[in-house]
N, C-alpha and C. Protein backbone atom coordinates (compact mmCIF):
# COMPACT_ATOMS: atom_id res chain seq x y z
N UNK A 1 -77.90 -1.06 50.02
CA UNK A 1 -77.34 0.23 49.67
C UNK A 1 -78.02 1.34 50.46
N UNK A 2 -79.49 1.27 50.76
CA UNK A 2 -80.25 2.12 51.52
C UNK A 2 -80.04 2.24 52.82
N UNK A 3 -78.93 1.28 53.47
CA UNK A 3 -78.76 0.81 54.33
C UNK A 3 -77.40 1.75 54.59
N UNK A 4 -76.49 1.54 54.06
CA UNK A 4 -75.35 2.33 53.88
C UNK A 4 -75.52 3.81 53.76
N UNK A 5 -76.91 4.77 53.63
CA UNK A 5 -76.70 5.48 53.05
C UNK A 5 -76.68 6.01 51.64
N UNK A 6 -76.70 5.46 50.57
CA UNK A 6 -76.88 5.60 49.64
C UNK A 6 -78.41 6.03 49.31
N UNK A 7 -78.60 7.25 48.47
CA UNK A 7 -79.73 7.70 47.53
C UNK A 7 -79.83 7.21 46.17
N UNK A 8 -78.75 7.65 45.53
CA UNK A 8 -79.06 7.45 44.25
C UNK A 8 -77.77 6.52 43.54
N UNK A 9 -78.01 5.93 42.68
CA UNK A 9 -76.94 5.00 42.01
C UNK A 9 -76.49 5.58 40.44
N UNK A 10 -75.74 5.87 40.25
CA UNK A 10 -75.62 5.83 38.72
C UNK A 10 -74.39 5.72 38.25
N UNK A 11 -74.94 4.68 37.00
CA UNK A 11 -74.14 3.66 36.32
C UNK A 11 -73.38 4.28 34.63
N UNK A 12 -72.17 3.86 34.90
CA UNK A 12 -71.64 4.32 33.73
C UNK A 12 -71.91 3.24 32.58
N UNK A 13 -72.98 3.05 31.83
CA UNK A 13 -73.54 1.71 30.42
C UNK A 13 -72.56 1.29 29.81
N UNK A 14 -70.99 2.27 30.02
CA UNK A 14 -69.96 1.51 29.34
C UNK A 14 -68.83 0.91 29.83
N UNK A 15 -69.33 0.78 30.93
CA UNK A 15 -68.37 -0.07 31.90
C UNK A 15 -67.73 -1.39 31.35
N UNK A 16 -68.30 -1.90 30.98
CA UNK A 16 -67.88 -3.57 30.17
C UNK A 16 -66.63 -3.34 29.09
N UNK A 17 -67.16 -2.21 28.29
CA UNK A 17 -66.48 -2.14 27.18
C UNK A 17 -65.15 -1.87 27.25
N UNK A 18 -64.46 -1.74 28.21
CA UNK A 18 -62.72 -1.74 28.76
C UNK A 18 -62.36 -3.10 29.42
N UNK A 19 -63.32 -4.12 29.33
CA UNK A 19 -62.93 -5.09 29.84
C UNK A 19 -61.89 -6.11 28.56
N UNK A 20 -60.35 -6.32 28.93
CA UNK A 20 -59.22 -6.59 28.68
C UNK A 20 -59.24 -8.00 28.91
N UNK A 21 -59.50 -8.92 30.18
CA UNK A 21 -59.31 -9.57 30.42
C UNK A 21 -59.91 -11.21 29.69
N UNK A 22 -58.97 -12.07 29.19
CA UNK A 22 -59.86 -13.36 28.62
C UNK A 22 -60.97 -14.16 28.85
N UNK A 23 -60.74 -13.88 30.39
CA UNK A 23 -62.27 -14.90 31.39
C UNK A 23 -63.36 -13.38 31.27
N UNK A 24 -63.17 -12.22 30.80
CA UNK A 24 -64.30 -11.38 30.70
C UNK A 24 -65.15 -11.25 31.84
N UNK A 25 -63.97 -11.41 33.31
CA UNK A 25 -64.33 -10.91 34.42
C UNK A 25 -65.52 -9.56 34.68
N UNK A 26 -64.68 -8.40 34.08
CA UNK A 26 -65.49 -7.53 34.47
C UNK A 26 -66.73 -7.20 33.81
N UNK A 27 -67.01 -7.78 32.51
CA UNK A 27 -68.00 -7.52 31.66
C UNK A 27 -69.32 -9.05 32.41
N UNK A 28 -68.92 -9.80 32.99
CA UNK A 28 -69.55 -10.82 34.51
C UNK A 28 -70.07 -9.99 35.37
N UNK A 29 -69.12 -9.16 36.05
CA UNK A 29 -69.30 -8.31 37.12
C UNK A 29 -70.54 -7.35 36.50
N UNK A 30 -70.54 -6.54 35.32
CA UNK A 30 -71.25 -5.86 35.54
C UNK A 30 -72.48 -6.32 34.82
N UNK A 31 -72.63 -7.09 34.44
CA UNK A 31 -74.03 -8.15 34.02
C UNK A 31 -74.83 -8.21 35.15
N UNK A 32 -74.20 -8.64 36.65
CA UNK A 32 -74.76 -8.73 37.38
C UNK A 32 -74.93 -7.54 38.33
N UNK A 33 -74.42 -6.66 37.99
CA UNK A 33 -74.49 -4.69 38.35
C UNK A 33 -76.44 -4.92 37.36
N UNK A 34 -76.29 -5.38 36.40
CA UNK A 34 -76.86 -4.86 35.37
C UNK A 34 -78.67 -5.49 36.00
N UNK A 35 -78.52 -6.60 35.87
CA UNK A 35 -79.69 -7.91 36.68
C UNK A 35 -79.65 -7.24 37.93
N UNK A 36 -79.13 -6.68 38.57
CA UNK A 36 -79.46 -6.32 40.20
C UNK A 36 -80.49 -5.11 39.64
N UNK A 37 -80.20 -3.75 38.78
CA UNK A 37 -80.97 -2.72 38.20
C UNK A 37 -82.62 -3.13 38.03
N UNK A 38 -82.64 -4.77 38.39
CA UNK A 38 -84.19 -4.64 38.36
C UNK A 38 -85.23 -4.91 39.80
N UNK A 39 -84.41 -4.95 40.81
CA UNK A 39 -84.76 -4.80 41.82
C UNK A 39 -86.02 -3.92 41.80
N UNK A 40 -86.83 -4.17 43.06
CA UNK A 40 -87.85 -3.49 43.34
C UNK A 40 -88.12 -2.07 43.83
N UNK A 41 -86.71 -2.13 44.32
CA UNK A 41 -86.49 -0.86 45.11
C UNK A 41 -85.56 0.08 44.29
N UNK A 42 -85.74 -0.18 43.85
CA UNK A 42 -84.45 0.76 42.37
C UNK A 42 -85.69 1.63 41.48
N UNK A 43 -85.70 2.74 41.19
CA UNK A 43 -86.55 3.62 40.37
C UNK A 43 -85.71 4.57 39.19
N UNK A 44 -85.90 3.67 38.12
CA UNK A 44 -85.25 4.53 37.10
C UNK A 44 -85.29 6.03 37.09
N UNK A 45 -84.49 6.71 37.46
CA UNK A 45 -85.04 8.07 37.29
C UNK A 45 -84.60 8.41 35.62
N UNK A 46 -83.67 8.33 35.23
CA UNK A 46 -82.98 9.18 33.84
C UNK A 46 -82.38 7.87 33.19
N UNK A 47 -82.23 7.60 31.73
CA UNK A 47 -81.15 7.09 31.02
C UNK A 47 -80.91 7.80 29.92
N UNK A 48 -80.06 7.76 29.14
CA UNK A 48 -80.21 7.69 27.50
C UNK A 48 -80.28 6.44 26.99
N UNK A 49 -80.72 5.32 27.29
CA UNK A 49 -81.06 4.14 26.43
C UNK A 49 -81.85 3.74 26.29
N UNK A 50 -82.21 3.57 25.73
CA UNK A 50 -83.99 3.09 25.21
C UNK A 50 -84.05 1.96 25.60
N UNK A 51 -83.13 0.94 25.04
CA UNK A 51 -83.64 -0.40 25.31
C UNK A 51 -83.35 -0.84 26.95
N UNK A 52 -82.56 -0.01 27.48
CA UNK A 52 -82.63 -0.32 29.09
C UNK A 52 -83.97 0.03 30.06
N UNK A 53 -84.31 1.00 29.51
CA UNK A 53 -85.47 1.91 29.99
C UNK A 53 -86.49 0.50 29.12
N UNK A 54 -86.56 0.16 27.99
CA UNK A 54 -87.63 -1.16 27.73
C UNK A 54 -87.70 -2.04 28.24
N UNK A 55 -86.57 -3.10 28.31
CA UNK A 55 -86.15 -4.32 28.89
C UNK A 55 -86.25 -4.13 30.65
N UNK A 56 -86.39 -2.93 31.12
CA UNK A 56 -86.65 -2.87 32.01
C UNK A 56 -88.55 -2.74 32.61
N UNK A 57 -88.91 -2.12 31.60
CA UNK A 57 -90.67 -1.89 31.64
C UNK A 57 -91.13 -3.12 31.08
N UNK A 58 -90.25 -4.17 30.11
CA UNK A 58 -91.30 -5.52 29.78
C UNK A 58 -90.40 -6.26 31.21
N UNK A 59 -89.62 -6.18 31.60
CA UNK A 59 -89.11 -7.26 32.86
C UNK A 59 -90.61 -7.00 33.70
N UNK A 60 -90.66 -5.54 34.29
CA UNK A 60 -91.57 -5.60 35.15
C UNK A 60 -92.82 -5.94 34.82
N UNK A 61 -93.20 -5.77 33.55
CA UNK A 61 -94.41 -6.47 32.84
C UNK A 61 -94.38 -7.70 33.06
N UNK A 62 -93.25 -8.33 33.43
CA UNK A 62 -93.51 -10.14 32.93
C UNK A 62 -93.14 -10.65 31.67
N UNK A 63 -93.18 -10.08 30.72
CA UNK A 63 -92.72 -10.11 29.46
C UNK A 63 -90.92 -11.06 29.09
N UNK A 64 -90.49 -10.06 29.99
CA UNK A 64 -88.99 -10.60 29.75
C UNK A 64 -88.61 -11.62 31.38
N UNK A 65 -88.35 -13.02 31.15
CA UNK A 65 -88.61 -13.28 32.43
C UNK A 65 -87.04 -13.96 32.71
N UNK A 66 -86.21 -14.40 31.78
CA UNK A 66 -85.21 -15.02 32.16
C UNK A 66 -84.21 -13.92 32.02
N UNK A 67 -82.64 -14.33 32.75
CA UNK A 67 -81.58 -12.67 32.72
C UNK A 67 -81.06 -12.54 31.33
N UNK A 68 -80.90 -13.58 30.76
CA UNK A 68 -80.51 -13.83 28.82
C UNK A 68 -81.44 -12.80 28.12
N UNK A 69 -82.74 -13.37 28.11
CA UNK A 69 -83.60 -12.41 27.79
C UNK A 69 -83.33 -10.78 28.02
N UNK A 70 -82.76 -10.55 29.33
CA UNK A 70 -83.33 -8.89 29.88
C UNK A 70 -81.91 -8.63 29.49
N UNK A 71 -81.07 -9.18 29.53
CA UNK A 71 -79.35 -8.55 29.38
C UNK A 71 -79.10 -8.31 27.58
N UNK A 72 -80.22 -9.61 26.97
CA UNK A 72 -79.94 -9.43 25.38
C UNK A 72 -80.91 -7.97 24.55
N UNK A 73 -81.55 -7.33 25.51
CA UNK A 73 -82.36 -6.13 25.31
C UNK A 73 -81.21 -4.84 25.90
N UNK A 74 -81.23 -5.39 27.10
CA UNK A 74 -80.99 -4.08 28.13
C UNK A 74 -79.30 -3.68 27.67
N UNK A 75 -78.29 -4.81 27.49
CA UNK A 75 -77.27 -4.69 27.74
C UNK A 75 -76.78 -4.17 26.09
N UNK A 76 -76.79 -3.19 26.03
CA UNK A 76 -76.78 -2.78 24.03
C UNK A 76 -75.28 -2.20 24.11
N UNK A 77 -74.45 -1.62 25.46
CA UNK A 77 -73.42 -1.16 25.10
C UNK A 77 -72.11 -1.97 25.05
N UNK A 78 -72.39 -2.60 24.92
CA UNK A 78 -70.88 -3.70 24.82
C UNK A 78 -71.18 -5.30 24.52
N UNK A 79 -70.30 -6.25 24.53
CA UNK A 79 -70.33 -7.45 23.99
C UNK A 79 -70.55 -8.52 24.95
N UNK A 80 -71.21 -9.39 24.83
CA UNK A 80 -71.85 -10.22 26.08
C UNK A 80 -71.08 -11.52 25.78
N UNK A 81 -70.75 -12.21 27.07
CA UNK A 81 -70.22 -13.85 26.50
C UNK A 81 -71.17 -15.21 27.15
N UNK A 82 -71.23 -16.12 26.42
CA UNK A 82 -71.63 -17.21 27.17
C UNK A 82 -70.62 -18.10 26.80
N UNK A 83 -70.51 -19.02 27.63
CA UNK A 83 -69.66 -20.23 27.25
C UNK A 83 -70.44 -21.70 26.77
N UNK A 84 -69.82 -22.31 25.86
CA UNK A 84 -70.09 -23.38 25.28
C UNK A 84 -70.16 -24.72 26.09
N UNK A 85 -70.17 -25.66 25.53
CA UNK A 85 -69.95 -27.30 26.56
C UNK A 85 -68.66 -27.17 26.52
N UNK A 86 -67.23 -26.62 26.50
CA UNK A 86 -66.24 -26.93 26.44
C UNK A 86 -65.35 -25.57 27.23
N UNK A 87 -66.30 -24.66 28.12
CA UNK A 87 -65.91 -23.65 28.34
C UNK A 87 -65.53 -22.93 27.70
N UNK A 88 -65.57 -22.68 26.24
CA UNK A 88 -64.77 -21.62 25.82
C UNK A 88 -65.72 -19.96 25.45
N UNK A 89 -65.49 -18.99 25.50
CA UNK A 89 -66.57 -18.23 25.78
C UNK A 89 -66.90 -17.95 23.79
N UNK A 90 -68.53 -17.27 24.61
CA UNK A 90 -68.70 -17.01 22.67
C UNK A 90 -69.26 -15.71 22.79
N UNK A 91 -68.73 -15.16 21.89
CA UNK A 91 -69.40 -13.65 22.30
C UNK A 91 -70.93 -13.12 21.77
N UNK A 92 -71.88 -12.11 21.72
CA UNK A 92 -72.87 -11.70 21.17
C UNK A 92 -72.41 -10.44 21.39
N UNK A 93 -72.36 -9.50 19.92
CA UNK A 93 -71.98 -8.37 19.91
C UNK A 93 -72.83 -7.26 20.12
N UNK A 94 -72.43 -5.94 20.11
CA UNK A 94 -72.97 -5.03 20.90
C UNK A 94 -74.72 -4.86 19.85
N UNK A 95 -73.93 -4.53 18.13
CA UNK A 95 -74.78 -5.25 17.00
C UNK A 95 -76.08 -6.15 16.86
N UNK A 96 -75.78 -7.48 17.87
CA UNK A 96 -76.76 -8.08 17.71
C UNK A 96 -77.55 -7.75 18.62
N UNK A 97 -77.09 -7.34 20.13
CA UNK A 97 -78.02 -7.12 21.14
C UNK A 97 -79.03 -5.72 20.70
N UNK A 98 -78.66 -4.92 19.98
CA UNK A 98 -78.93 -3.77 19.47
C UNK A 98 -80.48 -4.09 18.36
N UNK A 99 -80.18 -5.21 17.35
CA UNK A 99 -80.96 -5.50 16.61
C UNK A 99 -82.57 -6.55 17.75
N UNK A 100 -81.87 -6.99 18.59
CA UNK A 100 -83.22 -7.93 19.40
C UNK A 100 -83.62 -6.61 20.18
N UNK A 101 -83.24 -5.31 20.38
CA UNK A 101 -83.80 -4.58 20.72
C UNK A 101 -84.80 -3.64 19.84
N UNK A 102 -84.52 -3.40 18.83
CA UNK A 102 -84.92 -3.18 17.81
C UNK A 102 -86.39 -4.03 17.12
N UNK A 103 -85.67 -4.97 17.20
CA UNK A 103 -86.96 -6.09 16.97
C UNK A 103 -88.02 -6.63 18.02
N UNK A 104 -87.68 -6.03 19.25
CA UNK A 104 -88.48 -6.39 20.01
C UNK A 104 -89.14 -5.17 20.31
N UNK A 105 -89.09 -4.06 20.39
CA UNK A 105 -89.74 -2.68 20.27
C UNK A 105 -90.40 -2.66 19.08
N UNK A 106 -90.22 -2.80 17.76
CA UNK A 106 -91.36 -2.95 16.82
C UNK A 106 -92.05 -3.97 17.35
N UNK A 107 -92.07 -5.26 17.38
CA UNK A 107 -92.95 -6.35 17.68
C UNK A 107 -94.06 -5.87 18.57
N UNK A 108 -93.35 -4.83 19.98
CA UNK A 108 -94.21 -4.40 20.77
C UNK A 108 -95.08 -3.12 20.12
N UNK A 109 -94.33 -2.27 19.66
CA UNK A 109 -95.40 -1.06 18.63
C UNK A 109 -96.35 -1.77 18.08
N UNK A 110 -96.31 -2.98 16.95
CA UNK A 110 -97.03 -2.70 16.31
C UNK A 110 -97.77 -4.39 16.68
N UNK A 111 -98.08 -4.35 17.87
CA UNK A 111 -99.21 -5.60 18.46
C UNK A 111 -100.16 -4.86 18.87
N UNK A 112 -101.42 -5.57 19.03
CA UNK A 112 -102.69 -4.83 19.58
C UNK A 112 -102.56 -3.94 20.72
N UNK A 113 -102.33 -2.43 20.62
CA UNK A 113 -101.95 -1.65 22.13
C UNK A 113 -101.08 -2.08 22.47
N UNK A 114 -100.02 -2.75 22.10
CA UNK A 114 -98.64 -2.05 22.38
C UNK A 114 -98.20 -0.72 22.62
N UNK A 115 -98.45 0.11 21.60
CA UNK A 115 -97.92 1.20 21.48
C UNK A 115 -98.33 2.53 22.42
N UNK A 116 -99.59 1.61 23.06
CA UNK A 116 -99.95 2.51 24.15
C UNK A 116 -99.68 2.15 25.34
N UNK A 117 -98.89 1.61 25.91
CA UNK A 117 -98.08 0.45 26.72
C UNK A 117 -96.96 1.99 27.41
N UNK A 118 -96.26 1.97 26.86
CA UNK A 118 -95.27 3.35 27.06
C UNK A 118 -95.50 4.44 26.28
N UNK A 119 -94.64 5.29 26.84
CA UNK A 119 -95.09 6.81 26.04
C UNK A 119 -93.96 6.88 24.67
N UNK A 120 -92.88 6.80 25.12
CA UNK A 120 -91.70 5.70 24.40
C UNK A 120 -92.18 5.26 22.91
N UNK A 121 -92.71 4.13 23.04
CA UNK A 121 -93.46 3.53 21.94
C UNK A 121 -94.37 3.94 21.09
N UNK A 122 -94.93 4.65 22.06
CA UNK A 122 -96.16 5.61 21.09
C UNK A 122 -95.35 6.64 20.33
N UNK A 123 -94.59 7.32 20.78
CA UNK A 123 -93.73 8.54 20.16
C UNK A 123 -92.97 7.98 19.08
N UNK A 124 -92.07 6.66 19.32
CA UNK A 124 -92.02 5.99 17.95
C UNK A 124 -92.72 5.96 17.05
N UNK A 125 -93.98 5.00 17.60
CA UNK A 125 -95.31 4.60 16.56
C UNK A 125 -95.25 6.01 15.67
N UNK A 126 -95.62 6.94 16.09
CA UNK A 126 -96.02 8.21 15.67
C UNK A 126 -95.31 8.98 14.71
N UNK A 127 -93.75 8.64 14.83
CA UNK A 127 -92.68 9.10 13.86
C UNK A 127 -92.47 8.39 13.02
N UNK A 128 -92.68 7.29 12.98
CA UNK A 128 -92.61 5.89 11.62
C UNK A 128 -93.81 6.02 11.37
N UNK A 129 -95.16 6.20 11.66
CA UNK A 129 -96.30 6.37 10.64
C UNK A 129 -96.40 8.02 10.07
N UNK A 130 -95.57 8.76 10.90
CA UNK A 130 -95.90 10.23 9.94
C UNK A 130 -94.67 10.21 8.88
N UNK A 131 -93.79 9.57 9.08
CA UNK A 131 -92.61 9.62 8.15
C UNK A 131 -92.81 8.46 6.39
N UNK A 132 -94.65 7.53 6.80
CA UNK A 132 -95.03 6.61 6.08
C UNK A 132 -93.61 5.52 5.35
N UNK A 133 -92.81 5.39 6.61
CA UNK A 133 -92.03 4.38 6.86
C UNK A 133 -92.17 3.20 6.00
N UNK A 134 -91.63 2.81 5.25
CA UNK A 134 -91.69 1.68 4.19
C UNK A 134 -90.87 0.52 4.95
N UNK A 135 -89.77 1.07 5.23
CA UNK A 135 -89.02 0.01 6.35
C UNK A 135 -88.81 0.13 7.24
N UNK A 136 -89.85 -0.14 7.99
CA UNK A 136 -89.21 0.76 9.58
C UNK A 136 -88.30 0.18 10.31
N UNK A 137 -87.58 -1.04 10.36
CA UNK A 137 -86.19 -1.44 11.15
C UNK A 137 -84.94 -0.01 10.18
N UNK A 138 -85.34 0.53 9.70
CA UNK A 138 -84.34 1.27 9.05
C UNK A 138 -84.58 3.05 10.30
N UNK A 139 -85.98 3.37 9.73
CA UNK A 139 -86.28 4.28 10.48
C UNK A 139 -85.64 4.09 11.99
N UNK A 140 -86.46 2.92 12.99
CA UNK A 140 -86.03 2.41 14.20
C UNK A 140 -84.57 2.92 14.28
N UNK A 141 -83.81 2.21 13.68
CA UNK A 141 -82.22 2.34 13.65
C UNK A 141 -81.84 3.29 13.78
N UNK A 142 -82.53 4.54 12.87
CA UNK A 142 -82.15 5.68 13.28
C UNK A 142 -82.43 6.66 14.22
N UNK A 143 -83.79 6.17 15.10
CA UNK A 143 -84.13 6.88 15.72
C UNK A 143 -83.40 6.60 17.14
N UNK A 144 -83.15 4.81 17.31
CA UNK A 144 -82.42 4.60 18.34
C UNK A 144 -81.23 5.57 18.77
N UNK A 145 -80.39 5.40 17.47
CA UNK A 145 -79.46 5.59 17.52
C UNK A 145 -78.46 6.32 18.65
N UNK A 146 -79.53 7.26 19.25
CA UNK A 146 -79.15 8.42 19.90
C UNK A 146 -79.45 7.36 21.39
N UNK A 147 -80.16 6.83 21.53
CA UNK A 147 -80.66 5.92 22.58
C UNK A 147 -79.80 4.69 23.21
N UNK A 148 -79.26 3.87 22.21
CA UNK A 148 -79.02 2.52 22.40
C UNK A 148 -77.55 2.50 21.51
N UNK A 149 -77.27 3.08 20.54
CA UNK A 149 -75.83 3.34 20.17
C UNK A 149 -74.78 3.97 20.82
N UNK A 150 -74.67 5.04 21.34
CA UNK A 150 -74.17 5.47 22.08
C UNK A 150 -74.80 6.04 23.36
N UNK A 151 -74.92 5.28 23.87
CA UNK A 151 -75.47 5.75 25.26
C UNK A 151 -74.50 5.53 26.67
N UNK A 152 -74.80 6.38 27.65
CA UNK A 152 -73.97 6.62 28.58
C UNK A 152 -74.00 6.24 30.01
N UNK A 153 -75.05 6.80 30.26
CA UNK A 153 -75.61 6.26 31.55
C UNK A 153 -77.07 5.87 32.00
N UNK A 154 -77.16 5.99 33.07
CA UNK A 154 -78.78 5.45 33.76
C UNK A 154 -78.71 5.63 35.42
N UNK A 155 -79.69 6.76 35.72
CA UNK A 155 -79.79 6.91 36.90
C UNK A 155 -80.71 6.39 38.23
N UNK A 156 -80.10 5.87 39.27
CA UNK A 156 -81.31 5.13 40.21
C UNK A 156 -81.66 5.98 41.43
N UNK A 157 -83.04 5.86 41.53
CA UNK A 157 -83.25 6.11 43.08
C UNK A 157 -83.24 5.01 43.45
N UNK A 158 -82.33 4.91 44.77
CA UNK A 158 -83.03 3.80 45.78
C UNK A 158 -83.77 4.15 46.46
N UNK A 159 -84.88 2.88 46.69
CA UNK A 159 -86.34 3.94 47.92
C UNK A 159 -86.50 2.64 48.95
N UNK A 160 -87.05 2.76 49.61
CA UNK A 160 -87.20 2.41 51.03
C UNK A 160 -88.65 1.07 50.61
N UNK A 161 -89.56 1.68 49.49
CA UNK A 161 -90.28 0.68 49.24
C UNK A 161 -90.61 0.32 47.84
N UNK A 162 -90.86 -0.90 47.50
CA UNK A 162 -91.03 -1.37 45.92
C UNK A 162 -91.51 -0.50 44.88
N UNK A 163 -91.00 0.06 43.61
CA UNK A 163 -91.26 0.38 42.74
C UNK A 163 -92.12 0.21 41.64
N UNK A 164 -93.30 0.79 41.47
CA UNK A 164 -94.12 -0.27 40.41
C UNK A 164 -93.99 0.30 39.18
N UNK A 165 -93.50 1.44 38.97
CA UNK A 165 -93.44 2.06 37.31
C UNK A 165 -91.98 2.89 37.27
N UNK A 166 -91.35 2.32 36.16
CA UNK A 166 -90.18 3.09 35.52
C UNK A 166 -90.23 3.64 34.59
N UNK A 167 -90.97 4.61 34.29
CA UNK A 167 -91.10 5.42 33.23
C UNK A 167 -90.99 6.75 32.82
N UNK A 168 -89.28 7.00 32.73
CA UNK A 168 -89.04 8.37 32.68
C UNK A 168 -89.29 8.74 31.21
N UNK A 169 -89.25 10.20 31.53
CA UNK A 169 -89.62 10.36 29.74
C UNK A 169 -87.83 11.38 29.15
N UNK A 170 -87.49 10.70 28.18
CA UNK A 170 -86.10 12.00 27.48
C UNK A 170 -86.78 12.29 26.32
N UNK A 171 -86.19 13.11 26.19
CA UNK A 171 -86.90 13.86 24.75
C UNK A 171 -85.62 14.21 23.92
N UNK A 172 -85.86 13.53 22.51
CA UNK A 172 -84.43 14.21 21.59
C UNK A 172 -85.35 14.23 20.26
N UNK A 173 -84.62 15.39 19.65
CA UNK A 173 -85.38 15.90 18.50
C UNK A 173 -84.38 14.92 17.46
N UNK A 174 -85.06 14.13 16.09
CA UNK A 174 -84.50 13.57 15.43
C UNK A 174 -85.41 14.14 13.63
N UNK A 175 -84.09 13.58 13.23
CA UNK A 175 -84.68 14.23 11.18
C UNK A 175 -85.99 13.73 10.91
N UNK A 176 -87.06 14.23 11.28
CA UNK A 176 -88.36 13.92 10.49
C UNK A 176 -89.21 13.55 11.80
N UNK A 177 -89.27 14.01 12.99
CA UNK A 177 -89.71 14.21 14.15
C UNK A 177 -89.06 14.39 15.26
N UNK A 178 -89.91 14.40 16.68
CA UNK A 178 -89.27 14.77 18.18
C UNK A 178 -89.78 13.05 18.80
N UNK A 179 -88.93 12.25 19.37
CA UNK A 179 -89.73 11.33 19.89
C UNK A 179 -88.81 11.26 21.80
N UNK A 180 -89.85 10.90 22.39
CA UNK A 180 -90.16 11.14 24.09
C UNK A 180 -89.63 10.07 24.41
């Protein structure tokens, strides 16, 4: 792309979700739009999604190492398929990918320094312990919400040499704190 000319890339997160077709061609196509986003040379500049902006900081951690793994975090706006021994496809909804994101961002908050891992996480941590959170997959849920429920896009630099940190910061004010 750097090659062509291209600076910056940015992706519409709901691209999949107009996909019509039975073989779920284009929601294929952009899986692998999606797995290319972790290239070396790609630098997150902006998203609104949390769990893309995560699944992208544990990929480069090592953390998330297979594309199942990084697509069942990253990919929160639409419905994913795999196929069975008999070809027939099976879906994982936007729902469940939403909840392993969810559950994998607490898991990471609340492990030894996790939460100091991203700024992200800490700003969570910080709004579920001042809010003395009784359930925090409830809190989470709502704080995502704005993040990983409806979210829109994600912006790339392409650069000329490998990227070692993706860590932009958004800021949205939510009921019972501001989290980064």
């Amino acid at each position: 792309m750097k090659t062509l000319g291209f600076k910056f890339l940015l992706i519409d997160l709901n691209a999949a979700t107009i996909d019509r077709d039975p073989r779920r061609v284009l929601t294929q196509r952009y899986e692998h739009l999606l797995l290319t986003m972790r290239a070396k040379n790609l630098k997150l500049v902006n998203t609104d999604n949390l769990c893309l902006e995560f699944a992208l900081d544990e990929y480069k951690s090592g953390k998330l190492q297979t594309p199942a793994e990084f697509i069942s975090i990253a990919g929160t706006n639409y419905e994913s398929y795999t196929t069975d021994g008999s070809g027939e496809l099976i879906p994982t909804s936007r729902g469940q990918k939403q909840r392993q994101c969810y559950n994998a961002l607490l898991q990471s908050i609340y492990q030894e320094g996790g939460a100091e891992r991203y700024d992200y996480l800490k700003a969570i941590k910080d709004v579920i312990d001042k809010n003395n959170a009784v359930n925090n997959q409830e809190l989470l849920s709502r704080i995502m919400q704005t993040y990983a429920g409806q979210s829109f896009f994600a912006l790339y630099e392409i650069t000329d040499t490998p990227v070692e940190s993706n860590t932009p910061t958004i800021t949205t004010t939510q009921s019972g704190g501001t989290v980064q």
